[in-house]
Protein backbone atom coordinates (compact mmCIF):
# COMPACT_ATOMS: atom_id res chain seq x y z
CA UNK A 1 -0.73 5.74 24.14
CA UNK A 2 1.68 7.33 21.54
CA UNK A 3 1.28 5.70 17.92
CA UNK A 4 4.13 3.71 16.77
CA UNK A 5 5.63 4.65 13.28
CA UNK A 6 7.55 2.44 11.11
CA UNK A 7 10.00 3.69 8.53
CA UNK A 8 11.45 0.62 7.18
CA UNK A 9 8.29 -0.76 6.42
CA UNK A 10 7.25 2.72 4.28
CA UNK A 11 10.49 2.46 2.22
CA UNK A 12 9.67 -1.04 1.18
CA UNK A 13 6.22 0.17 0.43
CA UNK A 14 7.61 3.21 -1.87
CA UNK A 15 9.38 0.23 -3.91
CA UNK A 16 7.09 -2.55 -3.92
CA UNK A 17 3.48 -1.72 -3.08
CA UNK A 18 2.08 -3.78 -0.43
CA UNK A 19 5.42 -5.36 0.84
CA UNK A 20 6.12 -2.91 3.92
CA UNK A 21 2.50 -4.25 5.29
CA UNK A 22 3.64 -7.99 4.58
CA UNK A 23 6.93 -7.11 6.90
CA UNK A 24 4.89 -5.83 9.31
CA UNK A 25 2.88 -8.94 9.77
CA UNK A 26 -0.22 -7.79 7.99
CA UNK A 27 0.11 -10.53 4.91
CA UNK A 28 -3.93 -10.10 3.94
CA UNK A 29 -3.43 -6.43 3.89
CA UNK A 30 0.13 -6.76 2.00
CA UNK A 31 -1.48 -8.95 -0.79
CA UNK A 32 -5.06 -7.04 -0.89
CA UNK A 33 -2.97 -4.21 -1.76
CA UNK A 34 -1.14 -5.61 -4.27
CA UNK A 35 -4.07 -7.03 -5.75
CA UNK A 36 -6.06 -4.03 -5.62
CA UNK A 37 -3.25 -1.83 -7.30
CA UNK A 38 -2.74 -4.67 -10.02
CA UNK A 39 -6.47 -4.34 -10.72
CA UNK A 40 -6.46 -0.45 -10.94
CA UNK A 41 -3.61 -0.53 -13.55
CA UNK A 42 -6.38 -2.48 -15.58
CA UNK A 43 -8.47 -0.02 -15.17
CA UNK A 44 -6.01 2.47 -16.22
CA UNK A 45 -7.71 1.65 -19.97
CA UNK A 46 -10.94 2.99 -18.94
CA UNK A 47 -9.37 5.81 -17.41
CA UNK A 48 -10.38 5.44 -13.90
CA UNK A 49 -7.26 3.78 -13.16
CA UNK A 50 -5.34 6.64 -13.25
CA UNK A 51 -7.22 8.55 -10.37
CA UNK A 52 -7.39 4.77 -8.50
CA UNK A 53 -3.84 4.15 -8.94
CA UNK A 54 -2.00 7.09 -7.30
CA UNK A 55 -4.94 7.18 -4.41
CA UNK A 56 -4.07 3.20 -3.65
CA UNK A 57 -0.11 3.86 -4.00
CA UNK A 58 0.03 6.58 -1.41
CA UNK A 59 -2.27 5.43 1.23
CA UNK A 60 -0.61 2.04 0.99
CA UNK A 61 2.85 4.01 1.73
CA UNK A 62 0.88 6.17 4.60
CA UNK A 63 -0.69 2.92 6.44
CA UNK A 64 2.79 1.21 6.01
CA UNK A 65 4.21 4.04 8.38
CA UNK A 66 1.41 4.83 10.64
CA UNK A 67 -0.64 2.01 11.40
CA UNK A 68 -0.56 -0.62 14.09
CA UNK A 69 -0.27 -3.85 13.16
């Protein structure tokens, strides 16, 4: 079965985080992600945020293009 990618959905993601997964259907996913990245910009004070951040940001976009939903 060839995987399915979605485009639209990654663009949305590279402007708001966690939106491309909430067009796709996934709304838990969508708003975990959002959550997740608000947290890490928290911990952006104690430094770990700044490895979390990028990490969360770029798989989000990734999963937003490849991933079934």
């Amino acid at each position: 079965m060839t995987e399915r990618k979605y485009g639209v959905p990654a663009i949305i993601s590279l402007l708001v985080p966690g939106l491309g997964q909430i067009v796709k259907g996934e709304i838990f996913k969508g708003l975990g992600i959002m959550a997740a990245l608000f947290i890490s910009g928290l911990l952006a004070i104690v430094l770990i945020g700044f490895i979390t951040t990028p990490l969360i940001y770029f798989w989000q976009v990734y999963d937003a293009y490849n991933a079934e939903p």
